[in-house]
Protein backbone atom coordinates (compact mmCIF):
# COMPACT_ATOMS: atom_id res chain seq x y z
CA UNK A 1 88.45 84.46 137.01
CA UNK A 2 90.29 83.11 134.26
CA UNK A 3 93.53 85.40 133.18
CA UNK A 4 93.43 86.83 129.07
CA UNK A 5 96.39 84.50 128.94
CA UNK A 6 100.05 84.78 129.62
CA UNK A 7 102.05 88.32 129.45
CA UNK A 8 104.30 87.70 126.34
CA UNK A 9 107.37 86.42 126.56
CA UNK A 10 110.56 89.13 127.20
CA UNK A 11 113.87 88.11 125.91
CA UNK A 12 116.70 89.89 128.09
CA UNK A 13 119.03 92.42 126.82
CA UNK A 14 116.41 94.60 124.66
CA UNK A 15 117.34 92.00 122.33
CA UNK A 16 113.58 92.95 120.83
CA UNK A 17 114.26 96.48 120.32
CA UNK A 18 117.29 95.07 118.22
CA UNK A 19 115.04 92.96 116.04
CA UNK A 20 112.33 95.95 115.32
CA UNK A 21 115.45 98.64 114.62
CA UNK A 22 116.93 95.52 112.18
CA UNK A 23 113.44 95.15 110.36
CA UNK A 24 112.96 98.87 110.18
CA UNK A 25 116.10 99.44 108.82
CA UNK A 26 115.66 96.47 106.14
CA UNK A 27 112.27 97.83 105.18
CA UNK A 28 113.45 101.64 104.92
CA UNK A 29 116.29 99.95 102.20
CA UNK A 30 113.28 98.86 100.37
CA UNK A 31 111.46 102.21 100.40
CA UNK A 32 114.48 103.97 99.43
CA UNK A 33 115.30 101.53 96.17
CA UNK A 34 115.29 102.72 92.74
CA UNK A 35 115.31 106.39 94.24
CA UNK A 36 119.04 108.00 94.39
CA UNK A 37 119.95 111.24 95.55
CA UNK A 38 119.99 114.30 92.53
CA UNK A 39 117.10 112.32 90.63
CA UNK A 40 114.43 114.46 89.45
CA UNK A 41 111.05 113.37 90.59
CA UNK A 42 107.14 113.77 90.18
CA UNK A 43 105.08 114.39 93.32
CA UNK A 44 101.50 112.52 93.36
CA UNK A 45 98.52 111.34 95.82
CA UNK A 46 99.91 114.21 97.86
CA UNK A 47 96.39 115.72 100.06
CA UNK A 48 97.99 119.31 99.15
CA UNK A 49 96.05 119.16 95.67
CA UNK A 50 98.40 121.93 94.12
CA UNK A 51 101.69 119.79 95.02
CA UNK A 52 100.69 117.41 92.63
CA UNK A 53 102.45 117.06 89.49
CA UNK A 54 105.11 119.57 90.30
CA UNK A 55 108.81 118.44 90.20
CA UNK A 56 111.71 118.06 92.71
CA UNK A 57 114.94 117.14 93.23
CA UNK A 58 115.91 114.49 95.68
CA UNK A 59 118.15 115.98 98.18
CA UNK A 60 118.56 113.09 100.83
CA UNK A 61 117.10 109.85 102.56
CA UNK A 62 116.04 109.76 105.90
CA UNK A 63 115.93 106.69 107.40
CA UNK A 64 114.35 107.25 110.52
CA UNK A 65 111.24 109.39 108.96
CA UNK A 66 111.15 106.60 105.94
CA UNK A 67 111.04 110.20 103.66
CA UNK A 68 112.99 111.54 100.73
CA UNK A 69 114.21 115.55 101.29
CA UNK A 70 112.55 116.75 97.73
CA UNK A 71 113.78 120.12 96.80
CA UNK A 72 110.66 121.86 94.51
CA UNK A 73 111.06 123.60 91.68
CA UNK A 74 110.89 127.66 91.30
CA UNK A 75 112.31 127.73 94.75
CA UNK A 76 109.11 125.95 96.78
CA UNK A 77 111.06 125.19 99.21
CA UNK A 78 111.90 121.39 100.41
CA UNK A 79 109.52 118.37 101.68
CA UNK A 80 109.66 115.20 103.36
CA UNK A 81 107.82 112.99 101.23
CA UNK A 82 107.42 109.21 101.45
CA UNK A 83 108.19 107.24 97.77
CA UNK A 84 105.10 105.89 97.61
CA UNK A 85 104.25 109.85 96.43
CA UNK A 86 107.08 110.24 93.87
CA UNK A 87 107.56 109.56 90.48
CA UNK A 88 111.12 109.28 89.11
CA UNK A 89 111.53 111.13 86.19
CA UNK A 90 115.45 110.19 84.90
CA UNK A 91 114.89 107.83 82.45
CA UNK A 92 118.31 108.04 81.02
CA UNK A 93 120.41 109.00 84.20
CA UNK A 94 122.66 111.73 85.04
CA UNK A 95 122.88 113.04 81.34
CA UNK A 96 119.71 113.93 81.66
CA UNK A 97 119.43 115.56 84.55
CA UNK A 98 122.74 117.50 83.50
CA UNK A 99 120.56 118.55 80.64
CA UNK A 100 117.87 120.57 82.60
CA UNK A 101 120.37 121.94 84.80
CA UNK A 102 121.85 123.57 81.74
């Protein structure tokens, strides 16, 4: 019997664990742009229905998870959430997020 074809090819030195921790950490950059830490943000397409449309505070990036820390309003607690589910509200910046501090 004929074999399903060759076992792939293994470079030496983990050389391809290197490549897919390079790519992962290229791509996370990419999930992480236009998002900064402080920003005030929207929370959408989130399968906890009442999450939705409440607002948060971006805390910190991780870059393993791919997820933004999001503190919530009225003391909610924090999140992971992925940027695909949040909306930046700062138009204008850190005046106005000194603003609704005040």
């Amino acid at each position: 019997p004929a074999a399903a074809g060759p076992p792939p090819a293994k470079s030496g030195g983990g050389s391809d664990w290197t490549a897919v921790e390079l790519e992962r950490r290229r791509l996370a950059e990419g999930f992480r742009g236009g998002f900064h830490e402080g920003a005030t943000v929207a929370l959408q397409g989130l399968g906890v229905e009442e999450l939705n449309g409440k607002l948060g505070q971006l805390v910190s990036w991780n870059s393993q998870s791919l997820r933004w820390q999001v503190e919530l309003e009225g003391g909610e607690g924090c999140k992971a959430l992925r940027p695909a589910n949040l909306v930046p509200q700062d138009s204008d910046g850190p005046a106005q997020k000194r603003a609704k501090v005040v």
